[in-house]
Structures are given as structure tokens and as C-alpha cells.
C-alpha atoms as a PDB file:
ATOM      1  CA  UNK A   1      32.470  23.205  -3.397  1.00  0.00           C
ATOM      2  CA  UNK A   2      30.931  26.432  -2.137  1.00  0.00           C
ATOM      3  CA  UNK A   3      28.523  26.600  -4.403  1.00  0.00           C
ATOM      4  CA  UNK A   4      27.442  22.916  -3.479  1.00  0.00           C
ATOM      5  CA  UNK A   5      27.296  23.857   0.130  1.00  0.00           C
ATOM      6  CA  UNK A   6      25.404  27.107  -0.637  1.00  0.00           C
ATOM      7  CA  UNK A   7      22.910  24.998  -2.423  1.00  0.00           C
ATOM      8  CA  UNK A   8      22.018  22.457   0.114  1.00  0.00           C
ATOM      9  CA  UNK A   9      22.208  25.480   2.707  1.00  0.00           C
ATOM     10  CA  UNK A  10      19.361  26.824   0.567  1.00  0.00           C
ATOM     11  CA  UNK A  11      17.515  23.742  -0.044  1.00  0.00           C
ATOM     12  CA  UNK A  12      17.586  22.832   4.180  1.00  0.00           C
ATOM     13  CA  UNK A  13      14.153  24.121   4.587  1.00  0.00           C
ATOM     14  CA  UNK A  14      12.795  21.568   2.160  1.00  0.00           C
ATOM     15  CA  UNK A  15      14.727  18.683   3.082  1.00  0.00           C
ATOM     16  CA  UNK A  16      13.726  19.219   6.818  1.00  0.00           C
ATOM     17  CA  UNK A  17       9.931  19.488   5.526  1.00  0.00           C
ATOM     18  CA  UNK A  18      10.199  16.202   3.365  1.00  0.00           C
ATOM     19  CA  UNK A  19      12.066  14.297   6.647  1.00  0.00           C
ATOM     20  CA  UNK A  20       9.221  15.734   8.732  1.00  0.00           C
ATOM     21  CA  UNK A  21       6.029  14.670   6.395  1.00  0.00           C
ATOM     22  CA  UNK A  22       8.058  11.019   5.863  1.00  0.00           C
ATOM     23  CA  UNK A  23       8.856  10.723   9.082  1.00  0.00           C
ATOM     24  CA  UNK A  24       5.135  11.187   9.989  1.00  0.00           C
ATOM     25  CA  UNK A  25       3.637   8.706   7.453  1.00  0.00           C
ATOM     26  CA  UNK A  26       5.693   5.764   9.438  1.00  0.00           C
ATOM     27  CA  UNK A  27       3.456   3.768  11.953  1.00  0.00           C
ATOM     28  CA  UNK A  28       5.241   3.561  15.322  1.00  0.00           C
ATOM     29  CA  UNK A  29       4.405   0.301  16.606  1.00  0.00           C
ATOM     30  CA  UNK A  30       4.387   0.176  20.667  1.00  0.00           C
ATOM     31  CA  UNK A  31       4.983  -3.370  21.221  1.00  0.00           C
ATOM     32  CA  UNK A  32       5.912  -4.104  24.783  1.00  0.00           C
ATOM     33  CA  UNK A  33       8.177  -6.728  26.224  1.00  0.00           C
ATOM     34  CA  UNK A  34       5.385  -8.806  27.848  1.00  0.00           C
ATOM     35  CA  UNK A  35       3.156  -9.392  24.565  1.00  0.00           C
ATOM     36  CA  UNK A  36       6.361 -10.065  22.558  1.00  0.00           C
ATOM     37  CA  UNK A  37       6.763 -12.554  25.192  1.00  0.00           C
ATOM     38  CA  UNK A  38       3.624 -14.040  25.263  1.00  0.00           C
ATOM     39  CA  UNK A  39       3.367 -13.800  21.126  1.00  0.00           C
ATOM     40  CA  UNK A  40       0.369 -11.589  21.140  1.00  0.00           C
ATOM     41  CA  UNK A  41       2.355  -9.151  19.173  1.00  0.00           C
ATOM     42  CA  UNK A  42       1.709 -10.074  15.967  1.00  0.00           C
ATOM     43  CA  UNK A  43      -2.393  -9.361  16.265  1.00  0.00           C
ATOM     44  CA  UNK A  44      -2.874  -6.579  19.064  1.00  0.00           C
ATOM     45  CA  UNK A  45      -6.704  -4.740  19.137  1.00  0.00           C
ATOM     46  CA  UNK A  46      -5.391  -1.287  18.395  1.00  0.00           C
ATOM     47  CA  UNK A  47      -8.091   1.989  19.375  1.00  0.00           C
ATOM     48  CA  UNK A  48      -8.466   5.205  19.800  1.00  0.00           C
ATOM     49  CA  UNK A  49      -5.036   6.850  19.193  1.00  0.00           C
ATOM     50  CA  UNK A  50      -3.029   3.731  18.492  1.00  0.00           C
ATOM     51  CA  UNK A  51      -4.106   3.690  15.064  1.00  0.00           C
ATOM     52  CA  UNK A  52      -2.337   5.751  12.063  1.00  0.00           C
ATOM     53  CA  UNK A  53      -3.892   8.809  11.375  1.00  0.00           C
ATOM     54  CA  UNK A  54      -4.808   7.623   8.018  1.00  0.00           C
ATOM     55  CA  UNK A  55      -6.622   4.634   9.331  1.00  0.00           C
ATOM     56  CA  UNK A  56      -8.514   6.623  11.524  1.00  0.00           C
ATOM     57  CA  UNK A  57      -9.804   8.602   8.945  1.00  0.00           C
ATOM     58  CA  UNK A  58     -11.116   5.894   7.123  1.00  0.00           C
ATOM     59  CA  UNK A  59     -12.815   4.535   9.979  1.00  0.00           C
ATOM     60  CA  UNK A  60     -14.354   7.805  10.713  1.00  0.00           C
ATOM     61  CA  UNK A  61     -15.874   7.465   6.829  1.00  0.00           C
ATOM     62  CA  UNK A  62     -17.567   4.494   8.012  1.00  0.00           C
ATOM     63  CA  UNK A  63     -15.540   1.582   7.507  1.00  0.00           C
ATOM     64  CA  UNK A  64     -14.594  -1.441  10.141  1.00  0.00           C
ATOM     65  CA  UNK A  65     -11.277  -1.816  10.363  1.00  0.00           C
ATOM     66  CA  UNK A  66      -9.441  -4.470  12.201  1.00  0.00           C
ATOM     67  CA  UNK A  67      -5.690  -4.577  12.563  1.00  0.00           C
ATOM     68  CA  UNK A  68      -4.377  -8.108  10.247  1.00  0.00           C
ATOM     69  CA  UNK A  69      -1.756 -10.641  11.137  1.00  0.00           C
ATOM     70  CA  UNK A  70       1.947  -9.501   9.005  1.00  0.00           C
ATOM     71  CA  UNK A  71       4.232 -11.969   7.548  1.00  0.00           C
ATOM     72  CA  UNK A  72       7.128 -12.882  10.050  1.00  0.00           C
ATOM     73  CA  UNK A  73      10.035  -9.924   9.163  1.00  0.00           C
ATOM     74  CA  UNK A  74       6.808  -7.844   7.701  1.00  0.00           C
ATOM     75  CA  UNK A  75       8.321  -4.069   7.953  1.00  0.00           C
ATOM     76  CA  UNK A  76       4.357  -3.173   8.110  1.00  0.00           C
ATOM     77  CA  UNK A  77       1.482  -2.755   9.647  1.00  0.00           C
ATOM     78  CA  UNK A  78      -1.348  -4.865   7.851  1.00  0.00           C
ATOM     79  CA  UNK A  79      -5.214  -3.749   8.504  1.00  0.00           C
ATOM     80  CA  UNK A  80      -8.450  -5.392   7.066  1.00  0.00           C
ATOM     81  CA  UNK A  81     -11.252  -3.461   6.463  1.00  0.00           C
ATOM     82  CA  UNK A  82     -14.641  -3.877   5.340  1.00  0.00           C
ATOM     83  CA  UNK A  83     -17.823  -2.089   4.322  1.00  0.00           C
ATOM     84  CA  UNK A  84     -21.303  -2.189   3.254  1.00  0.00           C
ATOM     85  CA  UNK A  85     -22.241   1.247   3.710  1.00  0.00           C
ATOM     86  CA  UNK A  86     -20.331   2.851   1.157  1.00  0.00           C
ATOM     87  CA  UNK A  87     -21.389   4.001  -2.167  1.00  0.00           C
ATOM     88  CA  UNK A  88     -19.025   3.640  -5.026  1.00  0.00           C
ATOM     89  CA  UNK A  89     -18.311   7.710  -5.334  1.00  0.00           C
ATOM     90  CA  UNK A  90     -17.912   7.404  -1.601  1.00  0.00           C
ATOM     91  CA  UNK A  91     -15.270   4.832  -1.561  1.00  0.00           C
ATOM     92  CA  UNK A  92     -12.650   5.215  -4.197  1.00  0.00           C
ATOM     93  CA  UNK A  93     -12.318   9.123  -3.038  1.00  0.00           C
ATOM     94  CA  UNK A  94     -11.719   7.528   0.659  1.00  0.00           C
ATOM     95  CA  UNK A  95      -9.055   5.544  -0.263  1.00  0.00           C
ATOM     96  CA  UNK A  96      -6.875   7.614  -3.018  1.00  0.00           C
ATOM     97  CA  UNK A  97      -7.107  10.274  -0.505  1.00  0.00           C
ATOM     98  CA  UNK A  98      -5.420   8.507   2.256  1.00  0.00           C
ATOM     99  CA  UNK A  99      -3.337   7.033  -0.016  1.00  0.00           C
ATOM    100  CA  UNK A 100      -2.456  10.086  -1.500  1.00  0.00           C
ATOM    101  CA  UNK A 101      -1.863  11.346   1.723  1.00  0.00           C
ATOM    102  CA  UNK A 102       0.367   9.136   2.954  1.00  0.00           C
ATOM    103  CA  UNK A 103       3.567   8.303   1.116  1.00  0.00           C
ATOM    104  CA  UNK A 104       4.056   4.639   2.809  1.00  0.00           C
ATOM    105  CA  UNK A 105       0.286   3.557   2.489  1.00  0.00           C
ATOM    106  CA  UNK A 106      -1.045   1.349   0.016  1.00  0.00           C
ATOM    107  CA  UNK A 107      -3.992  -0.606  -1.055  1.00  0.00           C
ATOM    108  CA  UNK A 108      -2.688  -4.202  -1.141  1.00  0.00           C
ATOM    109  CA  UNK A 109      -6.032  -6.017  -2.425  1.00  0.00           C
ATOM    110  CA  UNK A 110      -9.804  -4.766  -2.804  1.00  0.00           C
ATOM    111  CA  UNK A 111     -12.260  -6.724  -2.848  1.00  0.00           C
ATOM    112  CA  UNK A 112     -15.849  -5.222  -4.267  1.00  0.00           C
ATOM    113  CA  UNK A 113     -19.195  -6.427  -5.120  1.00  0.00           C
ATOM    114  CA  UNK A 114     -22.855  -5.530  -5.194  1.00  0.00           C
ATOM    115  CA  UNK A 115     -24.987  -6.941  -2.671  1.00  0.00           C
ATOM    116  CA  UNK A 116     -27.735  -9.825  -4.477  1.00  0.00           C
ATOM    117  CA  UNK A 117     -30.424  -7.589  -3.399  1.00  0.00           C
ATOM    118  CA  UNK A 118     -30.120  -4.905  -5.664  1.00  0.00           C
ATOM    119  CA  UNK A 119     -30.236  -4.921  -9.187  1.00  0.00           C
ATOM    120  CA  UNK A 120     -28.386  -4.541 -12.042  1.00  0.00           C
ATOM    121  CA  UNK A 121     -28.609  -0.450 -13.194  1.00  0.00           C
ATOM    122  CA  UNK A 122     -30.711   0.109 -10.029  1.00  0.00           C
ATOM    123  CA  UNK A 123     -31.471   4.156  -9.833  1.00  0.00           C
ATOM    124  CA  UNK A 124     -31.363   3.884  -5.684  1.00  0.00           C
ATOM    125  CA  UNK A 125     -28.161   4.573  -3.975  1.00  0.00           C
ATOM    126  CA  UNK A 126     -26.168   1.606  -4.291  1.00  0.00           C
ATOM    127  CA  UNK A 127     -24.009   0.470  -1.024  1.00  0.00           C
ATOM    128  CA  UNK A 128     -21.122  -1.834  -2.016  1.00  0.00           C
ATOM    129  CA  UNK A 129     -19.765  -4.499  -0.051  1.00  0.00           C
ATOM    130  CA  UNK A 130     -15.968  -3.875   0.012  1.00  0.00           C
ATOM    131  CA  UNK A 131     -13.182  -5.910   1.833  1.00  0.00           C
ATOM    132  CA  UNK A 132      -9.748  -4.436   1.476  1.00  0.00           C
ATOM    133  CA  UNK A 133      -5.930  -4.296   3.126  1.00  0.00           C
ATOM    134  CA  UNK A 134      -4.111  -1.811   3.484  1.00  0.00           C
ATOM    135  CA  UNK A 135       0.117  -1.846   4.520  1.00  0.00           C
ATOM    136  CA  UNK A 136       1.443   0.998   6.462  1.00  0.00           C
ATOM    137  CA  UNK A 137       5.365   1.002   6.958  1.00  0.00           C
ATOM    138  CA  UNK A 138       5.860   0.598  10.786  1.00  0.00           C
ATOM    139  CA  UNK A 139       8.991   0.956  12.483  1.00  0.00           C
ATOM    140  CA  UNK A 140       9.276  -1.333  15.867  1.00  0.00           C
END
């Protein structure tokens, strides 16, 4: 039993550093009593520093992101974003990074196409149009 207790007395650092990186990734939702009232909760305009750090970033890269309407019980936040100012090698960095970054992020659906203007093989810079959504976990 001493041995077990010496152990986790050992291991305390970590734990405390894993409870404070999770504890960071959740999205704290501010909801207040009057738009839960008047139902406007579901879809609020969130700026500045209302948004997760990881969706900030990717609106920083470039991309227009607009906070999406969650599934009634929905222990997320949903976001839809969009882009057609991105290059491919741009992109897919963007998003494994914050989804790396972030242990209660993910991709949910990703859209991606090339706009009818450009060609097939085209040597210019090609910017894709993407759509995507991304969950965050979101404690109310």
C-alpha cells in the first residue's frame, strides 16, 4: 500500500499537468439566464475572446468561422467554417494542428473542392474552397 501511495505521490506532478491541459481544451460556454429564456442560446454571435483558443487560431489563418446550431443535449460547441483563400499545404497543416492541439476538438465533416476557374494540374497557386465543422466539448 505504501508503495502505491509513493507512486501516485510521484506521479502528482503529471496528473495535475494532464487535468490542467484537459481542463483547458473544454469550451466554457457563458450562456446567461435571459438568452436561455428567450431561446437565443442555441446560436449566439461569439467574438473576440468568446471563442476557443483553437478557433481563434484558425480564424487568424484566414478562415470565416461562424458559431453552428448543436443538437438539443449536444455536450459541444459546433462551428462552421469556410474558405477560399487557402491553399491545400495551407489547410490540412491548419487543421491537424489545432486538432492536434486540442484533445476535445475534431473535424466532424470537410468539405473541399477546386474552384471552376482553374484548371486541372494548373502550375499557379491553387486556393480551395473548403467548408468544414468542427465540435469542441463545452461545459455549460
Amino acid at each position: 500500500m505504501r508503495l502505491e501511495i509513493q507512486g501516485l505521490k510521484a506521479m502528482q506532478q503529471k496528473i495535475s499537468a494532464m487535468f490542467v491541459r484537459l481542463n483547458d481544451a473544454v469550451f466554457n460556454l457563458r450562456i446567461t439566464e435571459a438568452e436561455r429564456a428567450s431561446g437565443r442560446s442555441r446560436m449566439r454571435s461569439l467574438i473576440g475572446d468568446e471563442r476557443p483558443s483553437s478557433i481563434q487560431m484558425i480564424v487568424d489563418a484566414g478562415v470565416v468561422v461562424q458559431p453552428g446550431r448543436p443538437a438539443p443535449g449536444e455536450a459541444s460547441a459546433i462551428f462552421e467554417a469556410g474558405s477560399s483563400r487557402l491553399e491545400f499545404q495551407r489547410l490540412i497543416p491548419l487543421l491537424a494542428e489545432q486538432e492536434n492541439s486540442n484533445a476535445f476538438l475534431y473535424i466532424d465533416r470537410i468539405f473541399v473542392s477546386r474552384p471552376a476557374a482553374t484548371p486541372p494540374f494548373s502550375e499557379l497557386p491553387t486556393y480551395l474552397d473548403a467548408r468544414f465543422s468542427i465540435r469542441i466539448l463545452a461545459s455549460r
